[in-house]
PDB file of N, CA and C in Angstrom:
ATOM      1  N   UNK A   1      -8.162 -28.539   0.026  1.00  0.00           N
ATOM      2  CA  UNK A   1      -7.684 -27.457   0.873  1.00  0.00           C
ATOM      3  C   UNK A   1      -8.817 -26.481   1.159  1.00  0.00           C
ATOM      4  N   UNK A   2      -9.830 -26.467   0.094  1.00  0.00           N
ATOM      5  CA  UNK A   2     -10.748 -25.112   0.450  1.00  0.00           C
ATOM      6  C   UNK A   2     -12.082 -25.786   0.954  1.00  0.00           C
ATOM      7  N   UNK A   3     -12.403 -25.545   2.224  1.00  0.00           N
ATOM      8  CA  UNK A   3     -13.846 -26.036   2.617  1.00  0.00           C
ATOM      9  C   UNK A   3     -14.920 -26.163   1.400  1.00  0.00           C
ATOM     10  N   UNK A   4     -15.720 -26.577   1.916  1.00  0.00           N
ATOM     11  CA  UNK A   4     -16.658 -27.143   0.962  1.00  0.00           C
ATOM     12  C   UNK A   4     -17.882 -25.888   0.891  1.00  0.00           C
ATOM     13  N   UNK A   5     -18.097 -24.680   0.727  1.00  0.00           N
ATOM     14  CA  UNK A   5     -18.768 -23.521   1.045  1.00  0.00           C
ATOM     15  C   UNK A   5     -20.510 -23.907   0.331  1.00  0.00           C
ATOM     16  N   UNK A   6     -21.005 -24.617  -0.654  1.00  0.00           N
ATOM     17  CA  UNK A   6     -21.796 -24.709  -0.881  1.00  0.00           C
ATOM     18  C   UNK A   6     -22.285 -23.859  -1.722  1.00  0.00           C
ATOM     19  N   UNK A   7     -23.189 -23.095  -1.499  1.00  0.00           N
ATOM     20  CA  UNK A   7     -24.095 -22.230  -2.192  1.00  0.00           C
ATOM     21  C   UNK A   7     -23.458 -20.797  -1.879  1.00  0.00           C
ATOM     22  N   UNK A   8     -22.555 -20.882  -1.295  1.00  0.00           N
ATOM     23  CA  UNK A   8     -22.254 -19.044  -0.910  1.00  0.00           C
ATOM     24  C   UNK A   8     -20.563 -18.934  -1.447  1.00  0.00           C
ATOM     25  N   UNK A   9     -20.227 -20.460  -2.486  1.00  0.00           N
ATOM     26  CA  UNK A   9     -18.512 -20.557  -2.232  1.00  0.00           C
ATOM     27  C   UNK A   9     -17.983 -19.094  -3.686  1.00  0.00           C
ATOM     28  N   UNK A  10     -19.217 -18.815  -4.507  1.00  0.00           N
ATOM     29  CA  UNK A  10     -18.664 -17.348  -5.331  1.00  0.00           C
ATOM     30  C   UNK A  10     -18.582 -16.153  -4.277  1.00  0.00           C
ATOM     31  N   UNK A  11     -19.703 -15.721  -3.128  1.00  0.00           N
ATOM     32  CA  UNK A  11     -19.657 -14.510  -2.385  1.00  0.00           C
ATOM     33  C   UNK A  11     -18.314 -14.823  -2.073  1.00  0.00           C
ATOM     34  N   UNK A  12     -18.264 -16.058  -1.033  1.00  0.00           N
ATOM     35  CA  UNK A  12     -16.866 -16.202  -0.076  1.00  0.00           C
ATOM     36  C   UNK A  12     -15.313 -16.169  -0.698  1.00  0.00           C
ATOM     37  N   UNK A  13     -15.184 -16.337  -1.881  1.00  0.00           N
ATOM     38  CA  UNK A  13     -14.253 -16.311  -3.063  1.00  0.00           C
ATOM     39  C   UNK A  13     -14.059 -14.894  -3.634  1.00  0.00           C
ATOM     40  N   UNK A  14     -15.669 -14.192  -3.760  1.00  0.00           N
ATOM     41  CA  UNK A  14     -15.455 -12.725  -4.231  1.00  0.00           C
ATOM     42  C   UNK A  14     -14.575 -11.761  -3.185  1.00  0.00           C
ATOM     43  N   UNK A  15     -15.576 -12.356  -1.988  1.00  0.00           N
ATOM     44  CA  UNK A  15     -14.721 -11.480  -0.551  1.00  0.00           C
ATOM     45  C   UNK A  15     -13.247 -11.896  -0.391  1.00  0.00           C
ATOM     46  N   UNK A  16     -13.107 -13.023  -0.618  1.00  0.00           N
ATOM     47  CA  UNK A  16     -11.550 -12.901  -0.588  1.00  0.00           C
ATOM     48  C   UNK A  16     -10.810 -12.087  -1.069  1.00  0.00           C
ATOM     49  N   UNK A  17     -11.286 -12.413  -2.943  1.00  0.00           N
ATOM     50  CA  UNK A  17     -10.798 -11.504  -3.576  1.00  0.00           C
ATOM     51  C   UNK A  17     -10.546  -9.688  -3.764  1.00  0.00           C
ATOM     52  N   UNK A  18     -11.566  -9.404  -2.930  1.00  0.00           N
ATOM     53  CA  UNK A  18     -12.051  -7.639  -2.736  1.00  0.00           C
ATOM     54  C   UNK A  18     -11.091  -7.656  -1.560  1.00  0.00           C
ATOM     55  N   UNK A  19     -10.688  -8.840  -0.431  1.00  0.00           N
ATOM     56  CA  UNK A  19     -10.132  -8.079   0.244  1.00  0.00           C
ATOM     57  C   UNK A  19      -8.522  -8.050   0.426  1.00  0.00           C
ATOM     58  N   UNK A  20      -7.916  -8.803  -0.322  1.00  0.00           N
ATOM     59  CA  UNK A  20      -6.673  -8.958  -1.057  1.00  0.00           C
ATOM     60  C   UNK A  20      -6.355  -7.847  -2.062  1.00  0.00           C
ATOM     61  N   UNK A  21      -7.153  -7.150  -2.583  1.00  0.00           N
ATOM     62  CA  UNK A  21      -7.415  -6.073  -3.544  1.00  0.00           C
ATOM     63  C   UNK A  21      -6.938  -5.135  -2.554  1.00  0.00           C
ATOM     64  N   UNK A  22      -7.947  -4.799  -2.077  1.00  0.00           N
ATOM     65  CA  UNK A  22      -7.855  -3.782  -0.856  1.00  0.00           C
ATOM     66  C   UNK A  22      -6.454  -3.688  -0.153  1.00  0.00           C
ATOM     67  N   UNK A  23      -5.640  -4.825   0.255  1.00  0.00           N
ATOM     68  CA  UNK A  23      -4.529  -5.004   1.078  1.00  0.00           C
ATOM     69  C   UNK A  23      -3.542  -4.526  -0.100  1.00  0.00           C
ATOM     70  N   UNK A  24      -3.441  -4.905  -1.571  1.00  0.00           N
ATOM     71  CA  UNK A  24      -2.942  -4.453  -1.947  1.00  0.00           C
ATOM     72  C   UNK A  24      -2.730  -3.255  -2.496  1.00  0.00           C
ATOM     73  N   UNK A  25      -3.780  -2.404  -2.718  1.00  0.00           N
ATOM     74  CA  UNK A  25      -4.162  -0.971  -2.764  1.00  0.00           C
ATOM     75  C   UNK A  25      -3.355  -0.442  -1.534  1.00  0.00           C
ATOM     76  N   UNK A  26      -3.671  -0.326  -0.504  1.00  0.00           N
ATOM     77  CA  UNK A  26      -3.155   0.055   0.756  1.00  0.00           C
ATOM     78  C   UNK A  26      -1.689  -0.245   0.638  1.00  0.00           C
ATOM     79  N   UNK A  27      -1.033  -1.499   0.555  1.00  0.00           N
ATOM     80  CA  UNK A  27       0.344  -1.333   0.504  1.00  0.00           C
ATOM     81  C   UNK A  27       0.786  -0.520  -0.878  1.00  0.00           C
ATOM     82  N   UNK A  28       0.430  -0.377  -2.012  1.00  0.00           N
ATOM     83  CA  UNK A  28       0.776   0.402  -2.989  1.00  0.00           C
ATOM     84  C   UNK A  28       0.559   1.914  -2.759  1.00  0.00           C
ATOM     85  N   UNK A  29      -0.592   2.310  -2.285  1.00  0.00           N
ATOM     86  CA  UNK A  29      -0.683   3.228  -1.344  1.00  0.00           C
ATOM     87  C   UNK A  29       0.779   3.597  -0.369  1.00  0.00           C
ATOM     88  N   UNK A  30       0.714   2.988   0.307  1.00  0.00           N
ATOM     89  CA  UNK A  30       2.010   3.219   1.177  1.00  0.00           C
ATOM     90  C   UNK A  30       3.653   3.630   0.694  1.00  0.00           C
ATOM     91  N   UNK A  31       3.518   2.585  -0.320  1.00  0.00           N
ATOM     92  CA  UNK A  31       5.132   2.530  -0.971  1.00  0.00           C
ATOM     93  C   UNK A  31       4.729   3.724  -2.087  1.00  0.00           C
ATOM     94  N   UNK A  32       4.271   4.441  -2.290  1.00  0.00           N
ATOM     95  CA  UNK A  32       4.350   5.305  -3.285  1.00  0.00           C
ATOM     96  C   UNK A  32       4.343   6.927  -2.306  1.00  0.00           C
ATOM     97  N   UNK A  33       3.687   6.807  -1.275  1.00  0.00           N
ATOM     98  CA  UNK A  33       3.778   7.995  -0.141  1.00  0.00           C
ATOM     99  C   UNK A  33       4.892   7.642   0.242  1.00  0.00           C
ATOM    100  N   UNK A  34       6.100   7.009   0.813  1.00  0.00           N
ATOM    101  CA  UNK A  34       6.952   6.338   1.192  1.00  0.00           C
ATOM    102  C   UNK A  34       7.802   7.028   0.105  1.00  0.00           C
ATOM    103  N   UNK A  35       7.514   6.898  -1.367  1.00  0.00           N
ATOM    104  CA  UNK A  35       8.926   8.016  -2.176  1.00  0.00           C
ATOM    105  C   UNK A  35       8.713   9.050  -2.002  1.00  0.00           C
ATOM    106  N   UNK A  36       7.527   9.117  -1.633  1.00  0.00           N
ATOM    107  CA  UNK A  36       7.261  11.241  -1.962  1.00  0.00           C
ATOM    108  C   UNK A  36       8.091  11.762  -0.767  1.00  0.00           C
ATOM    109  N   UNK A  37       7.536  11.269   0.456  1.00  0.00           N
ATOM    110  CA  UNK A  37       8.033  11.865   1.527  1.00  0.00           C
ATOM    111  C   UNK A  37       9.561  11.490   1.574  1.00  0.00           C
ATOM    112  N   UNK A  38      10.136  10.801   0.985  1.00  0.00           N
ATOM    113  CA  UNK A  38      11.883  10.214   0.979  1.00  0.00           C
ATOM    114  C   UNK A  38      11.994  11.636   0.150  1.00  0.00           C
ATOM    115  N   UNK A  39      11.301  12.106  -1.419  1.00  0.00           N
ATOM    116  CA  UNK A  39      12.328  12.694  -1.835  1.00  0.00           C
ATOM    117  C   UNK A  39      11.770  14.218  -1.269  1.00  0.00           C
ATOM    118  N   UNK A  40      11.185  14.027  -0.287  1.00  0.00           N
ATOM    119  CA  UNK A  40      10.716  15.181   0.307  1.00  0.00           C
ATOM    120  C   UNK A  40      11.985  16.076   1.389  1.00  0.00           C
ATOM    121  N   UNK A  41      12.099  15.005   1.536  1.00  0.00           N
ATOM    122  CA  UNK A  41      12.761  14.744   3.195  1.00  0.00           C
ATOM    123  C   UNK A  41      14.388  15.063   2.458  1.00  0.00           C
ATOM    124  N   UNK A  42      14.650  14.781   1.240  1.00  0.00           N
ATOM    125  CA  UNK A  42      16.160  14.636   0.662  1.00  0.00           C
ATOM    126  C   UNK A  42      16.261  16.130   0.112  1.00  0.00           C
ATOM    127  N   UNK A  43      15.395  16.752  -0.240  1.00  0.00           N
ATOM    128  CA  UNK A  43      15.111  18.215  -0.575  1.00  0.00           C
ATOM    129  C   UNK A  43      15.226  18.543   0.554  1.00  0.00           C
ATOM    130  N   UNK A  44      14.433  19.024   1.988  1.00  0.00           N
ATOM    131  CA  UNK A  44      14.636  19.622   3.019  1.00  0.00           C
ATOM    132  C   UNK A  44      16.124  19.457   3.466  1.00  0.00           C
ATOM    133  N   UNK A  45      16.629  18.496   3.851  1.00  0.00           N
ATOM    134  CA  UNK A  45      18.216  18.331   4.249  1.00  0.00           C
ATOM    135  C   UNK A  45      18.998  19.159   3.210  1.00  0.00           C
ATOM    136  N   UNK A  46      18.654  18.777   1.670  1.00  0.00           N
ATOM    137  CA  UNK A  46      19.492  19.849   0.998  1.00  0.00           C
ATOM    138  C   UNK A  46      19.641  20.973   0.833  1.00  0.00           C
ATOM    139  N   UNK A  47      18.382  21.643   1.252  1.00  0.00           N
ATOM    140  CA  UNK A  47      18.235  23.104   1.320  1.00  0.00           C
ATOM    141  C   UNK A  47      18.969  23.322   2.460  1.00  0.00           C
ATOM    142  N   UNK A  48      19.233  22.555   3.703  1.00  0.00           N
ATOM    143  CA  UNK A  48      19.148  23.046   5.349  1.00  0.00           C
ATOM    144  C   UNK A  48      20.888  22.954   5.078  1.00  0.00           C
ATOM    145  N   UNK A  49      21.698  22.108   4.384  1.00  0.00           N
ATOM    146  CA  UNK A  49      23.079  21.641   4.235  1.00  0.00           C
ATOM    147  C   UNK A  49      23.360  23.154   3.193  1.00  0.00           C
ATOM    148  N   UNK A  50      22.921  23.700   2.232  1.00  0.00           N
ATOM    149  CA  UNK A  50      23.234  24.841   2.112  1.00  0.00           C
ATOM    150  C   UNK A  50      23.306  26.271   2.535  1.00  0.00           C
ATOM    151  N   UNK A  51      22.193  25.994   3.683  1.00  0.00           N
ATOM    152  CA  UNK A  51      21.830  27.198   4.317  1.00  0.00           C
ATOM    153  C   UNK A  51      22.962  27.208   5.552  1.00  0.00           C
ATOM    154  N   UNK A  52      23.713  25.980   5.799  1.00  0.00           N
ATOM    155  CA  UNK A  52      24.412  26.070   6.914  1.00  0.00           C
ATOM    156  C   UNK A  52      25.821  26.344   6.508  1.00  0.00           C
ATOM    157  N   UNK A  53      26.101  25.953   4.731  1.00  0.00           N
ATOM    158  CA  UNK A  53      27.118  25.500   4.116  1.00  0.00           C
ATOM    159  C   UNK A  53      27.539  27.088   4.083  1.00  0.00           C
TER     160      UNK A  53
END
Protein backbone atom coordinates (compact mmCIF):
# COMPACT_ATOMS: atom_id res chain seq x y z
CA UNK A 1 0.00 0.00 0.00
CA UNK A 2 2.80 2.56 0.82
CA UNK A 3 5.03 3.58 -2.20
CA UNK A 4 8.33 2.58 -2.14
CA UNK A 5 9.95 6.22 -0.82
CA UNK A 6 13.55 5.08 -0.63
CA UNK A 7 15.93 7.14 1.17
CA UNK A 8 13.48 9.97 2.26
CA UNK A 9 10.57 7.12 3.47
CA UNK A 10 11.49 8.41 7.64
CA UNK A 11 11.15 12.45 6.49
CA UNK A 12 7.90 11.40 4.42
CA UNK A 13 6.50 9.24 7.44
CA UNK A 14 7.70 12.03 9.98
CA UNK A 15 5.64 14.62 7.82
CA UNK A 16 2.81 12.60 7.89
CA UNK A 17 3.01 12.19 11.24
CA UNK A 18 3.55 16.17 12.28
CA UNK A 19 0.77 16.71 10.11
CA UNK A 20 -1.94 14.48 11.56
CA UNK A 21 -0.65 15.94 14.92
CA UNK A 22 -1.36 19.25 13.83
CA UNK A 23 -5.03 18.28 12.44
CA UNK A 24 -5.52 16.92 15.58
CA UNK A 25 -4.41 19.79 17.78
CA UNK A 26 -6.65 22.06 15.70
CA UNK A 27 -9.71 19.88 16.05
CA UNK A 28 -9.07 19.59 19.91
CA UNK A 29 -8.53 23.13 19.70
CA UNK A 30 -11.91 23.62 18.31
CA UNK A 31 -14.03 21.24 20.47
CA UNK A 32 -12.75 22.69 23.62
CA UNK A 33 -13.54 26.59 22.34
CA UNK A 34 -16.82 25.01 21.17
CA UNK A 35 -17.65 24.35 25.28
CA UNK A 36 -16.46 27.60 26.39
CA UNK A 37 -18.44 29.57 24.07
CA UNK A 38 -21.70 26.94 24.61
CA UNK A 39 -21.37 27.60 28.31
CA UNK A 40 -20.82 31.12 27.48
CA UNK A 41 -23.69 31.59 25.41
CA UNK A 42 -25.98 29.44 28.25
CA UNK A 43 -24.90 32.15 30.88
CA UNK A 44 -25.81 35.15 28.58
CA UNK A 45 -29.47 33.73 27.79
CA UNK A 46 -29.68 33.16 31.55
CA UNK A 47 -28.91 36.39 32.69
CA UNK A 48 -31.14 38.00 29.61
CA UNK A 49 -34.31 35.29 30.75
CA UNK A 50 -34.01 36.96 34.20
CA UNK A 51 -33.66 40.35 33.30
CA UNK A 52 -36.87 39.96 31.24
CA UNK A 53 -38.39 37.48 33.89
Amino acid sequence: MMPDLGSYALEVSLAYVASLGLIGLLALWYWLRGRVVRRQLEEIETRRGEANG
